[in-house]
PDB file of N, CA and C in Angstrom:
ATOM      1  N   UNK A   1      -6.250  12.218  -1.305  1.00  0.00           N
ATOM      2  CA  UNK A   1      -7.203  11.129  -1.296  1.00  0.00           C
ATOM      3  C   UNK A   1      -7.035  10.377   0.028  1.00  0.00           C
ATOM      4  N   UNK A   2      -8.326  10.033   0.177  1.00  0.00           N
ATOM      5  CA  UNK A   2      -7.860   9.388   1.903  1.00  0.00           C
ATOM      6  C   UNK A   2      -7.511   7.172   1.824  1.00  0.00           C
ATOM      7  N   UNK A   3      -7.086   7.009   2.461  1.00  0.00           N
ATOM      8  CA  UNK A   3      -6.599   5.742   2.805  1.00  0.00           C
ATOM      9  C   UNK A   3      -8.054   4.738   2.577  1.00  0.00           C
ATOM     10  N   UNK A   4      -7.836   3.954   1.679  1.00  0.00           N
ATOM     11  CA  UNK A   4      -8.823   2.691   1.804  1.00  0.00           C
ATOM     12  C   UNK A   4      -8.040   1.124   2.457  1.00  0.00           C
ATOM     13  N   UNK A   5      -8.997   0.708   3.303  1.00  0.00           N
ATOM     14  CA  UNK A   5      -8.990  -0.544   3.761  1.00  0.00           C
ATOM     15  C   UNK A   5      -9.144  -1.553   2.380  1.00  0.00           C
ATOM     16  N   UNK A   6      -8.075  -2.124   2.199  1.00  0.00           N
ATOM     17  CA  UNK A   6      -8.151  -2.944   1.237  1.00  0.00           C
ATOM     18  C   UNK A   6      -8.492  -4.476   1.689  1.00  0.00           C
ATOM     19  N   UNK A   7     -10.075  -5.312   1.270  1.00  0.00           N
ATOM     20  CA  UNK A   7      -9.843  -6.702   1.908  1.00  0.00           C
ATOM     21  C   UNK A   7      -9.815  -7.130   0.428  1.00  0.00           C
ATOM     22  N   UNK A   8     -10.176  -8.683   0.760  1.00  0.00           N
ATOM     23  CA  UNK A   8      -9.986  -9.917  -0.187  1.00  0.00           C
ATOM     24  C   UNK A   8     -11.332  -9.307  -1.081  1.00  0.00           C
ATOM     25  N   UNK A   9     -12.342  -8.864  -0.632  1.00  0.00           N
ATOM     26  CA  UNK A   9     -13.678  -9.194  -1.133  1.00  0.00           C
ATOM     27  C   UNK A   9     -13.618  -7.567  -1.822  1.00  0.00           C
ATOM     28  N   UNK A  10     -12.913  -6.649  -1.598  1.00  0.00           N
ATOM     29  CA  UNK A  10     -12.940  -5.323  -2.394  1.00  0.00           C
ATOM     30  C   UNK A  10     -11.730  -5.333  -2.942  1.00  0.00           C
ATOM     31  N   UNK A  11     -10.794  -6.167  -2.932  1.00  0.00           N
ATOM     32  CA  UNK A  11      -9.578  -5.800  -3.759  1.00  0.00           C
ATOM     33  C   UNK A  11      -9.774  -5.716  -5.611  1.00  0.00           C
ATOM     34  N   UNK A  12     -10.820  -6.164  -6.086  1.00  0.00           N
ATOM     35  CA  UNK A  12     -10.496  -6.528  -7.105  1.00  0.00           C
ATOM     36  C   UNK A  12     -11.316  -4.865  -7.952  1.00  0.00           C
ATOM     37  N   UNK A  13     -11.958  -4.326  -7.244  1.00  0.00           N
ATOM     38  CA  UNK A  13     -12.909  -3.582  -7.576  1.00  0.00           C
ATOM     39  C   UNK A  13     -11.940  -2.387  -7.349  1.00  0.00           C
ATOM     40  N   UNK A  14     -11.379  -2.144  -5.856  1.00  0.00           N
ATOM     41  CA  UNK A  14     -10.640  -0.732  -5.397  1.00  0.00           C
ATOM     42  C   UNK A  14      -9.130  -0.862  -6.212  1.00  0.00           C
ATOM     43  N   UNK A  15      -8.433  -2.233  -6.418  1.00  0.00           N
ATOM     44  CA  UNK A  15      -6.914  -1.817  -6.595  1.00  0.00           C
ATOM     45  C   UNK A  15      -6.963  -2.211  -8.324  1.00  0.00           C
ATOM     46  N   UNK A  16      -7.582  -3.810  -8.719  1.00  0.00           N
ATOM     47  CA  UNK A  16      -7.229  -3.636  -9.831  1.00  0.00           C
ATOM     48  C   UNK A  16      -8.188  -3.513 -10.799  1.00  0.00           C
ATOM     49  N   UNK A  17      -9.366  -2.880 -10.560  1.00  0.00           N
ATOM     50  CA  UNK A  17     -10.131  -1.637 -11.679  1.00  0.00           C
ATOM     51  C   UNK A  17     -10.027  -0.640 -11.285  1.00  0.00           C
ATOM     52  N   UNK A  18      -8.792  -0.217 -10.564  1.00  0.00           N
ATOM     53  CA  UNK A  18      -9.255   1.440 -10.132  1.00  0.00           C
ATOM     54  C   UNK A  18      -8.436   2.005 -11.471  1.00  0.00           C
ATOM     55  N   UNK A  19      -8.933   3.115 -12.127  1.00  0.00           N
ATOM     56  CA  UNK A  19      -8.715   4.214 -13.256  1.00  0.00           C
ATOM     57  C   UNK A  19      -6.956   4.968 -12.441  1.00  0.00           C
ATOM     58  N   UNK A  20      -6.587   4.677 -11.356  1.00  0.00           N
ATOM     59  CA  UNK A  20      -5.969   5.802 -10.927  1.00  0.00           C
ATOM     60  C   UNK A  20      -4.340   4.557 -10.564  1.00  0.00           C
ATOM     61  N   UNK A  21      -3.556   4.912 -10.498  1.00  0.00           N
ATOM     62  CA  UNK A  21      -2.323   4.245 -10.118  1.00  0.00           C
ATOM     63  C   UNK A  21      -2.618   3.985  -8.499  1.00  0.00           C
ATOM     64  N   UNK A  22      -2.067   2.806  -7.739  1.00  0.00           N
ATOM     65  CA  UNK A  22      -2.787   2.510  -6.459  1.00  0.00           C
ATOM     66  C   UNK A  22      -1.166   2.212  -5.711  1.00  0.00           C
ATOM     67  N   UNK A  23      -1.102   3.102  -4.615  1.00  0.00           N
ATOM     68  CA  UNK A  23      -0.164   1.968  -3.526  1.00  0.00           C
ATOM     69  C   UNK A  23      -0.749   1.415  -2.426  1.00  0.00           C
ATOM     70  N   UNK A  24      -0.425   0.290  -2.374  1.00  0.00           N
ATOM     71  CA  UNK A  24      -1.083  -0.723  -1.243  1.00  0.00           C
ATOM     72  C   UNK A  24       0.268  -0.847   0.079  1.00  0.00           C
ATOM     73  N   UNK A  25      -0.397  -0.674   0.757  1.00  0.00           N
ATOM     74  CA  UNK A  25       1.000  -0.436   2.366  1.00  0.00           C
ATOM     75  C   UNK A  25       0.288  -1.941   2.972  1.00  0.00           C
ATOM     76  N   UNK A  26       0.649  -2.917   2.960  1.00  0.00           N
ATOM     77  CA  UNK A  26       1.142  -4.206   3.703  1.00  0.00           C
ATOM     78  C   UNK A  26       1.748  -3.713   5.148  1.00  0.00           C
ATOM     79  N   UNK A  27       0.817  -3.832   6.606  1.00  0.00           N
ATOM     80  CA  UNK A  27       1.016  -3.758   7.898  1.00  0.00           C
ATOM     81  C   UNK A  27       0.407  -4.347   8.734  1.00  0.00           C
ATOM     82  N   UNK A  28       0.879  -4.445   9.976  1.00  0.00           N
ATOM     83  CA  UNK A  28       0.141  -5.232  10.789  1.00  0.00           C
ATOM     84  C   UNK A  28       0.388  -4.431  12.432  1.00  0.00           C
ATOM     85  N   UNK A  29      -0.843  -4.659  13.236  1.00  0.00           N
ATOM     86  CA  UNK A  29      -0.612  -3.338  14.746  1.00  0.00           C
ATOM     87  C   UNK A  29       0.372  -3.544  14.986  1.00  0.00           C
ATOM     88  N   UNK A  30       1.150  -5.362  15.246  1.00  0.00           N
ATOM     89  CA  UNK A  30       2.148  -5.288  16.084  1.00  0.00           C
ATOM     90  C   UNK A  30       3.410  -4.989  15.540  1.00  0.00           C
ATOM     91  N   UNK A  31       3.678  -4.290  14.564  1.00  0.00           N
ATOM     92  CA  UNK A  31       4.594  -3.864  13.531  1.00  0.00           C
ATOM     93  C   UNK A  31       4.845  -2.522  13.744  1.00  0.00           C
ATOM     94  N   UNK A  32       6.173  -2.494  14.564  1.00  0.00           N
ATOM     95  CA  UNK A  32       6.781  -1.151  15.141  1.00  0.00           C
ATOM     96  C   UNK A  32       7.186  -0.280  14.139  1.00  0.00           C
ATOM     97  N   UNK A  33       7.769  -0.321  12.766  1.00  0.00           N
ATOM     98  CA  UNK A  33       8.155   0.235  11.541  1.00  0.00           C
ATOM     99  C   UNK A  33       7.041   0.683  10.503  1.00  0.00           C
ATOM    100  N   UNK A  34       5.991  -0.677  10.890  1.00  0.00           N
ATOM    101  CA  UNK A  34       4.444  -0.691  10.430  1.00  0.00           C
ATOM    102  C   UNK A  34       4.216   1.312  10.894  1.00  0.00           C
ATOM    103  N   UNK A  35       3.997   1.064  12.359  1.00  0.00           N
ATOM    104  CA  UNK A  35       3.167   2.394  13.215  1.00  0.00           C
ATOM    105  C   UNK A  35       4.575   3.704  12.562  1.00  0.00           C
ATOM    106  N   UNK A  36       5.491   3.349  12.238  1.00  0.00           N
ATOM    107  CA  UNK A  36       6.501   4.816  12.159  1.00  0.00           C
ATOM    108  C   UNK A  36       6.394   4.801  10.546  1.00  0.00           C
ATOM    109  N   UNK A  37       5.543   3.976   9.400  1.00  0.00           N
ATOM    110  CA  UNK A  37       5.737   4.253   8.080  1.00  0.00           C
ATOM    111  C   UNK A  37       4.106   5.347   8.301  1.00  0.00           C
ATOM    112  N   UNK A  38       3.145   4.826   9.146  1.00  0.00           N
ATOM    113  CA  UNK A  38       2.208   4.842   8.692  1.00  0.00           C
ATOM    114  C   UNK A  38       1.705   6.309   8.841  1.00  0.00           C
ATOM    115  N   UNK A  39       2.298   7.280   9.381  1.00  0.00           N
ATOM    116  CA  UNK A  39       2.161   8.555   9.227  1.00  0.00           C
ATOM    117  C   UNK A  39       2.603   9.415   7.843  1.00  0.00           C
ATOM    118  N   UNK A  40       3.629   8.335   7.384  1.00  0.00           N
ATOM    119  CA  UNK A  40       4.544   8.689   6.403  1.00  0.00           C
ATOM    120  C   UNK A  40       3.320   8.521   4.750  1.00  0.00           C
ATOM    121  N   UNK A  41       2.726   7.129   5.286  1.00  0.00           N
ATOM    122  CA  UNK A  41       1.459   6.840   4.165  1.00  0.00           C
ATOM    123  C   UNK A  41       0.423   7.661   4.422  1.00  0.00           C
ATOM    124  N   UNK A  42       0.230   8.554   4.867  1.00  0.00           N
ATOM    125  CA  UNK A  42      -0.842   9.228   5.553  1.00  0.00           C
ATOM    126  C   UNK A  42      -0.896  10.256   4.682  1.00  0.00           C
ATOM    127  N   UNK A  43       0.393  10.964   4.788  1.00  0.00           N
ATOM    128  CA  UNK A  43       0.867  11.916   4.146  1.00  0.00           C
ATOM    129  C   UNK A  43       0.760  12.057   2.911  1.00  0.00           C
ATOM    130  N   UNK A  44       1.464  10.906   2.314  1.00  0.00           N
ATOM    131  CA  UNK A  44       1.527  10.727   0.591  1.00  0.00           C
ATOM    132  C   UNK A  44      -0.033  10.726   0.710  1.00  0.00           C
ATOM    133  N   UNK A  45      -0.987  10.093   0.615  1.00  0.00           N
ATOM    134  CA  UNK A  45      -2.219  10.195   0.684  1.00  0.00           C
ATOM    135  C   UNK A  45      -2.842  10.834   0.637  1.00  0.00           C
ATOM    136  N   UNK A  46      -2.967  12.386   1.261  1.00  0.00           N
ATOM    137  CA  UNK A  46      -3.466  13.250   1.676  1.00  0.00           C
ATOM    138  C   UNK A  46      -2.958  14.192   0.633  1.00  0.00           C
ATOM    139  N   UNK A  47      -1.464  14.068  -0.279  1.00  0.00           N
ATOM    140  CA  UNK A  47      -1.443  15.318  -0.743  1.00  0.00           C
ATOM    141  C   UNK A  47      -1.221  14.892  -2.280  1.00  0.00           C
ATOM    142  N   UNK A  48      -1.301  13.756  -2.649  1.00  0.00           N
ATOM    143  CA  UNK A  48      -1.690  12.651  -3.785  1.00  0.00           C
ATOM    144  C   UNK A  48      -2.941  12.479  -3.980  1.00  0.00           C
ATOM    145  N   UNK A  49      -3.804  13.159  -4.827  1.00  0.00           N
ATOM    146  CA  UNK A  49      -5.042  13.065  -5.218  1.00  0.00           C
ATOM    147  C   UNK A  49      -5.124  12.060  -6.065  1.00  0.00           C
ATOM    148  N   UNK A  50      -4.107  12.013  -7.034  1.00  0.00           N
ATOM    149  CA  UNK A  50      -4.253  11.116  -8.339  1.00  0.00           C
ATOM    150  C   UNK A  50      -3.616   9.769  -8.131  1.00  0.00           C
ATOM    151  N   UNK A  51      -3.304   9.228  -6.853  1.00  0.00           N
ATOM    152  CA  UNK A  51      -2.822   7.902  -6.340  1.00  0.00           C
ATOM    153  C   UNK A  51      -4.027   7.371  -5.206  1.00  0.00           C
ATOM    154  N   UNK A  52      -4.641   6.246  -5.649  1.00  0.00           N
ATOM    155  CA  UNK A  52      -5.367   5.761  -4.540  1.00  0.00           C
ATOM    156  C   UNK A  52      -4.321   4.558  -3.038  1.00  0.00           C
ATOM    157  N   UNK A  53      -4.741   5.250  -2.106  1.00  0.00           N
ATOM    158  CA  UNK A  53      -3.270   4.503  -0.986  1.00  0.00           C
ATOM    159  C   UNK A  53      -4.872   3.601  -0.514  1.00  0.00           C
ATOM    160  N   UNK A  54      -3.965   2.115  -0.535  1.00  0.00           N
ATOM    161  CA  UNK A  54      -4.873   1.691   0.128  1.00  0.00           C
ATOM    162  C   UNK A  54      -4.043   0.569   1.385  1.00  0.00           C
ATOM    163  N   UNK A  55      -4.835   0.189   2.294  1.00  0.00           N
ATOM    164  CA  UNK A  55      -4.053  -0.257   3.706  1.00  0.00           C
ATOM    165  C   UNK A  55      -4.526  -1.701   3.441  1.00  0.00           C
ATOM    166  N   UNK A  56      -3.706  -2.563   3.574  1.00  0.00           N
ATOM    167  CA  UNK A  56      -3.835  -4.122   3.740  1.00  0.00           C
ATOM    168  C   UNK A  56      -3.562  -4.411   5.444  1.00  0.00           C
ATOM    169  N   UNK A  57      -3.785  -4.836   6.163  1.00  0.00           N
ATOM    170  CA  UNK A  57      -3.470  -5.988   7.293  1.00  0.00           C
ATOM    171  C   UNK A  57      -3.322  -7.305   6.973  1.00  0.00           C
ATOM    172  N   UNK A  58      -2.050  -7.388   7.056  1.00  0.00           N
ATOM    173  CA  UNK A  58      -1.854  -8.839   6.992  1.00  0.00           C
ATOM    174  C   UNK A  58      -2.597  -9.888   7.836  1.00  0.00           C
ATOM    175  N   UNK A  59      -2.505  -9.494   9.140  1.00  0.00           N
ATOM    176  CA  UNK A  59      -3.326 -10.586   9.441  1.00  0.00           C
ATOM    177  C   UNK A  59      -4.871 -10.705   9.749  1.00  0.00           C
ATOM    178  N   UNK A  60      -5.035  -9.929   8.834  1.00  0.00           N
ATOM    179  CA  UNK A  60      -6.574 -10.073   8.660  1.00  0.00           C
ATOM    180  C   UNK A  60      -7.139 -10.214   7.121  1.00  0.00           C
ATOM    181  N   UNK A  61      -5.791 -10.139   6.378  1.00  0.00           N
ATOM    182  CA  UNK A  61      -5.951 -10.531   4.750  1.00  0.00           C
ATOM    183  C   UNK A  61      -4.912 -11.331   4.520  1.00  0.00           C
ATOM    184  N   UNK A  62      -4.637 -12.881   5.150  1.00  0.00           N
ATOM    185  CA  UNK A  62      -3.291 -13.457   4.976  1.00  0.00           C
ATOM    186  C   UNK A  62      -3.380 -13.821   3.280  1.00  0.00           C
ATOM    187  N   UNK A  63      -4.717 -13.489   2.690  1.00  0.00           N
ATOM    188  CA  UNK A  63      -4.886 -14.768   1.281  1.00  0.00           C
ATOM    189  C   UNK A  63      -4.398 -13.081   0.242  1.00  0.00           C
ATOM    190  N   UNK A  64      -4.497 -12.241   0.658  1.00  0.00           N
ATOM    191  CA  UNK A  64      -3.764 -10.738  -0.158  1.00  0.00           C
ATOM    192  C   UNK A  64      -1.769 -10.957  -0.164  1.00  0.00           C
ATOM    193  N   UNK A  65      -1.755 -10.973   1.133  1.00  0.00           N
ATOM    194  CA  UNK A  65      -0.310 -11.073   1.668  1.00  0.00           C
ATOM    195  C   UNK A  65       0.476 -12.208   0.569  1.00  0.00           C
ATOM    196  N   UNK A  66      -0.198 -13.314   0.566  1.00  0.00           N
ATOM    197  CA  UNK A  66       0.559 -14.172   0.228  1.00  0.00           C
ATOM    198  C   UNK A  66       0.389 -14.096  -1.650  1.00  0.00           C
ATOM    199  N   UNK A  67      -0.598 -13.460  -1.777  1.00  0.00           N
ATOM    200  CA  UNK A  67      -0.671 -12.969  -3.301  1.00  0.00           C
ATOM    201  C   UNK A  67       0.361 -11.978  -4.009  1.00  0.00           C
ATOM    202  N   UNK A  68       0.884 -11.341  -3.166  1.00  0.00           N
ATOM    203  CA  UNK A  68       1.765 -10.805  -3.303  1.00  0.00           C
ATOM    204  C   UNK A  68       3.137 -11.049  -2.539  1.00  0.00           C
ATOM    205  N   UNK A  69       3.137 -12.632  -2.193  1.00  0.00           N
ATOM    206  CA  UNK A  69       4.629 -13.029  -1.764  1.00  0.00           C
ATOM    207  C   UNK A  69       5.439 -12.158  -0.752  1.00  0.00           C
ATOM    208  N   UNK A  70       4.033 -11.462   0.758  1.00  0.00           N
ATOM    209  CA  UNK A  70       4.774 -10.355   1.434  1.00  0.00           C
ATOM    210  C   UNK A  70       5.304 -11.472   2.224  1.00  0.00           C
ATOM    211  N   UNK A  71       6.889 -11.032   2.771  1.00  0.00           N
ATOM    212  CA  UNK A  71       7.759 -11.783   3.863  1.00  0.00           C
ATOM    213  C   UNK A  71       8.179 -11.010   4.956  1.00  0.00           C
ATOM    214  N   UNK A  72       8.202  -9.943   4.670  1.00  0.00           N
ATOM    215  CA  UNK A  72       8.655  -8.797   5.660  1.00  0.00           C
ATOM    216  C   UNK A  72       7.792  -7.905   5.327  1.00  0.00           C
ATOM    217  N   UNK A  73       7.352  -6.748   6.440  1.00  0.00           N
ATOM    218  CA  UNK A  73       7.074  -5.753   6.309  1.00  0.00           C
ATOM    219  C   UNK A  73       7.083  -4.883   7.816  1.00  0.00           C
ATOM    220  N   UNK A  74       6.916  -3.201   7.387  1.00  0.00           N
ATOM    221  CA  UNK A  74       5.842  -2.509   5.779  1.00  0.00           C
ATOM    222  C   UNK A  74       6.352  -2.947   4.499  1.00  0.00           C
ATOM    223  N   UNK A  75       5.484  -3.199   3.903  1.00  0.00           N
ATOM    224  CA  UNK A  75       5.777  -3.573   2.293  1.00  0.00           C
ATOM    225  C   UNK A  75       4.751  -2.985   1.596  1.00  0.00           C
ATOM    226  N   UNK A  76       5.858  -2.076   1.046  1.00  0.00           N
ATOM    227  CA  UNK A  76       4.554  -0.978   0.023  1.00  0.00           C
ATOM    228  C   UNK A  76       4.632  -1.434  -1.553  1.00  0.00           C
ATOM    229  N   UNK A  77       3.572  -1.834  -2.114  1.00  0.00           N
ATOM    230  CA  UNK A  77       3.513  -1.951  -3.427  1.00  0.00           C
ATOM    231  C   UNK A  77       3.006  -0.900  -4.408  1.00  0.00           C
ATOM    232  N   UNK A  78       3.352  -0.587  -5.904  1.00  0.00           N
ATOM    233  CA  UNK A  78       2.879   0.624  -6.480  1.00  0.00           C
ATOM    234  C   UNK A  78       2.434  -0.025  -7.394  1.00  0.00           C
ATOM    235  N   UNK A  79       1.084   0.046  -8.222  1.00  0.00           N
ATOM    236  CA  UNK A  79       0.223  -0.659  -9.122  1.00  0.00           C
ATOM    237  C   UNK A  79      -0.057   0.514 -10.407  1.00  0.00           C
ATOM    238  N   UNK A  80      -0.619  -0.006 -11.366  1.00  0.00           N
ATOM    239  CA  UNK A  80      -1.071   0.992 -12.602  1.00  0.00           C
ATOM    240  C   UNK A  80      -1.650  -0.306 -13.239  1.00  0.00           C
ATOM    241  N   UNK A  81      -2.827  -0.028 -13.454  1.00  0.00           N
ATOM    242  CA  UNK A  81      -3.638  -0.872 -13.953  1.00  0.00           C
ATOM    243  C   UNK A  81      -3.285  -2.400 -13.996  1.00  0.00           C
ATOM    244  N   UNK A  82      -3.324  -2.408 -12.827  1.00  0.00           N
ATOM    245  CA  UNK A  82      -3.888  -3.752 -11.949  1.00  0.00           C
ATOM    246  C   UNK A  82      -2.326  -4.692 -12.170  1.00  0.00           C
ATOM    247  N   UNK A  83      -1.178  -3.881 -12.294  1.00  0.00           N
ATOM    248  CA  UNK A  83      -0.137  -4.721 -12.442  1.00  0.00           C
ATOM    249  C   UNK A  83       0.966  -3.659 -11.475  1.00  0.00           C
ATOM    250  N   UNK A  84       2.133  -4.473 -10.367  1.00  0.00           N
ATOM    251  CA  UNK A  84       2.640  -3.875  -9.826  1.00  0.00           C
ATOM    252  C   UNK A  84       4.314  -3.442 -10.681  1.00  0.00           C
ATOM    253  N   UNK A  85       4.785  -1.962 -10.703  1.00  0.00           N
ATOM    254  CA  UNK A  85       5.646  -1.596 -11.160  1.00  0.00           C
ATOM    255  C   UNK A  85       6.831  -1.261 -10.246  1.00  0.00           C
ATOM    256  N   UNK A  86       6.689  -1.307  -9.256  1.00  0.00           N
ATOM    257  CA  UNK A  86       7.746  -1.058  -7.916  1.00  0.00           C
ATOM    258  C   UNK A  86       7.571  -1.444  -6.676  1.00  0.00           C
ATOM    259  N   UNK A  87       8.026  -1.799  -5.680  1.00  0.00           N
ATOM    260  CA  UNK A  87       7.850  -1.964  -4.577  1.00  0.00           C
ATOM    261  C   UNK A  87       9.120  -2.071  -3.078  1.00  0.00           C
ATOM    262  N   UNK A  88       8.874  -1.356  -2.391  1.00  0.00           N
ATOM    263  CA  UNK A  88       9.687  -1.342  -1.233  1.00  0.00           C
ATOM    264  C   UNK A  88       9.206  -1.796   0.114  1.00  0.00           C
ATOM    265  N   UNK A  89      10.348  -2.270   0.994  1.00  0.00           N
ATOM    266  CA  UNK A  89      10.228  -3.091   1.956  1.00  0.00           C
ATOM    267  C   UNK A  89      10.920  -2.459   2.947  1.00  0.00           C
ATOM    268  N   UNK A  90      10.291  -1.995   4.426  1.00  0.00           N
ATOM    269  CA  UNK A  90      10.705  -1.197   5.277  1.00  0.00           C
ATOM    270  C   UNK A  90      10.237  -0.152   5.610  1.00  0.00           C
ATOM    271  N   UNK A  91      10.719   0.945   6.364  1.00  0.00           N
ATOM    272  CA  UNK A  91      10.568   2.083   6.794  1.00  0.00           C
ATOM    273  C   UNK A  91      11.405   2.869   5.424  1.00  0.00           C
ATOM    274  N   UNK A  92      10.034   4.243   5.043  1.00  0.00           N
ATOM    275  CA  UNK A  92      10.908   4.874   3.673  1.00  0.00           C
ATOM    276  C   UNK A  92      10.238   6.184   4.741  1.00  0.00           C
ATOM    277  N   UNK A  93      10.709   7.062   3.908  1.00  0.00           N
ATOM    278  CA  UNK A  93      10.545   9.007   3.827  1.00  0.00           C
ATOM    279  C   UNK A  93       9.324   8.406   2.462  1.00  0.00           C
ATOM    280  N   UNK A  94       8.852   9.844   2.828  1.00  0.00           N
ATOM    281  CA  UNK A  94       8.031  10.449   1.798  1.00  0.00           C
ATOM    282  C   UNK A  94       8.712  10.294   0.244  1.00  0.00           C
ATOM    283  N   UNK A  95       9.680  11.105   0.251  1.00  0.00           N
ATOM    284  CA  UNK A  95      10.159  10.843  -0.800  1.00  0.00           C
ATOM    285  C   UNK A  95      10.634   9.965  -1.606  1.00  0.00           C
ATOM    286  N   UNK A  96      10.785   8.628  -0.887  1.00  0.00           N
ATOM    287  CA  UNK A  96      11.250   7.296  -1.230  1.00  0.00           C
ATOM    288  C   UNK A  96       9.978   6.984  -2.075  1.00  0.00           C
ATOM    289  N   UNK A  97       8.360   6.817  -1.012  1.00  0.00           N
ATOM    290  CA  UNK A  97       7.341   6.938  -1.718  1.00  0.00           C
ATOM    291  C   UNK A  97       7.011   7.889  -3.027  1.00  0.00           C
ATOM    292  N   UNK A  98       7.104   8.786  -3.113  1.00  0.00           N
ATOM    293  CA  UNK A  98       7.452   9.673  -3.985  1.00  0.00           C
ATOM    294  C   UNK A  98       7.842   8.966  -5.356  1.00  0.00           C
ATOM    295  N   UNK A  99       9.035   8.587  -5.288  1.00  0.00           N
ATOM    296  CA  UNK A  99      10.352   8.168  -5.925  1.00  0.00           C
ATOM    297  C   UNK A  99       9.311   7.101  -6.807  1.00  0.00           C
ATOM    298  N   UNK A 100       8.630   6.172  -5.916  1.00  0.00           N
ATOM    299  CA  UNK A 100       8.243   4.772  -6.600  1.00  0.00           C
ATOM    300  C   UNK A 100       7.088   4.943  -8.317  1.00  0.00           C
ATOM    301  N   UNK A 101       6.501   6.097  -7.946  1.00  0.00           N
ATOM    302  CA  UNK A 101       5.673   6.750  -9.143  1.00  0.00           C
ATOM    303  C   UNK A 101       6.077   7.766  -9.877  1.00  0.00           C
ATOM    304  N   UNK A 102       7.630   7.925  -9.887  1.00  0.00           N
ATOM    305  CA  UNK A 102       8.269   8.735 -10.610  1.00  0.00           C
ATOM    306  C   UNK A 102       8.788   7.997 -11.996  1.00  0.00           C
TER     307      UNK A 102
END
């Protein structure tokens, strides 16, 4: 499944009515760990049909960010019907992602 731009004005429609379990990746350009996760989210994405990945920018969605109390990031959150069940902070592997919907 490919990567959705998650804003304020589609969040409620793409992350919490989506039918499908959702991770949301919290980044921003000038975020050096941001640019080295984001190949890593690319991936899960691409070979995860049944997970919708969707991309936040913080600073272009500060009123998302702070809905979810981000302080650091990448900060990846994992959702299932519209409630979050895991979440990690940093640079992960695939498999870390992996790990969070296991």
């Amino acid at each position: 499944m490919t990567e959705v731009v998650i804003t304020k004005d589609n969040f409620v429609d793409e992350v919490l009515k989506s039918g499908t379990p959702v991770l949301l990746d919290f980044w921003a350009e000038w975020c050096g760990p941001c640019s080295m996760l984001s190949p890593v989210v690319e991936e899960f994405a691409d070979t995860h049909d049944d997970i919708k990945v969707g991309k936040v920018n913080v600073d272009e969605q500060p009123e998302l960010a702070d809905t979810f109390s981000v302080s650091s990031i990448p900060a990846l959150f994992a959702l299932r019907d519209g409630e979050v069940f895991a979440q990690r902070v940093g640079y992960c592997s695939l498999e870390d992602i992996e790990a969070l919907f296991k």
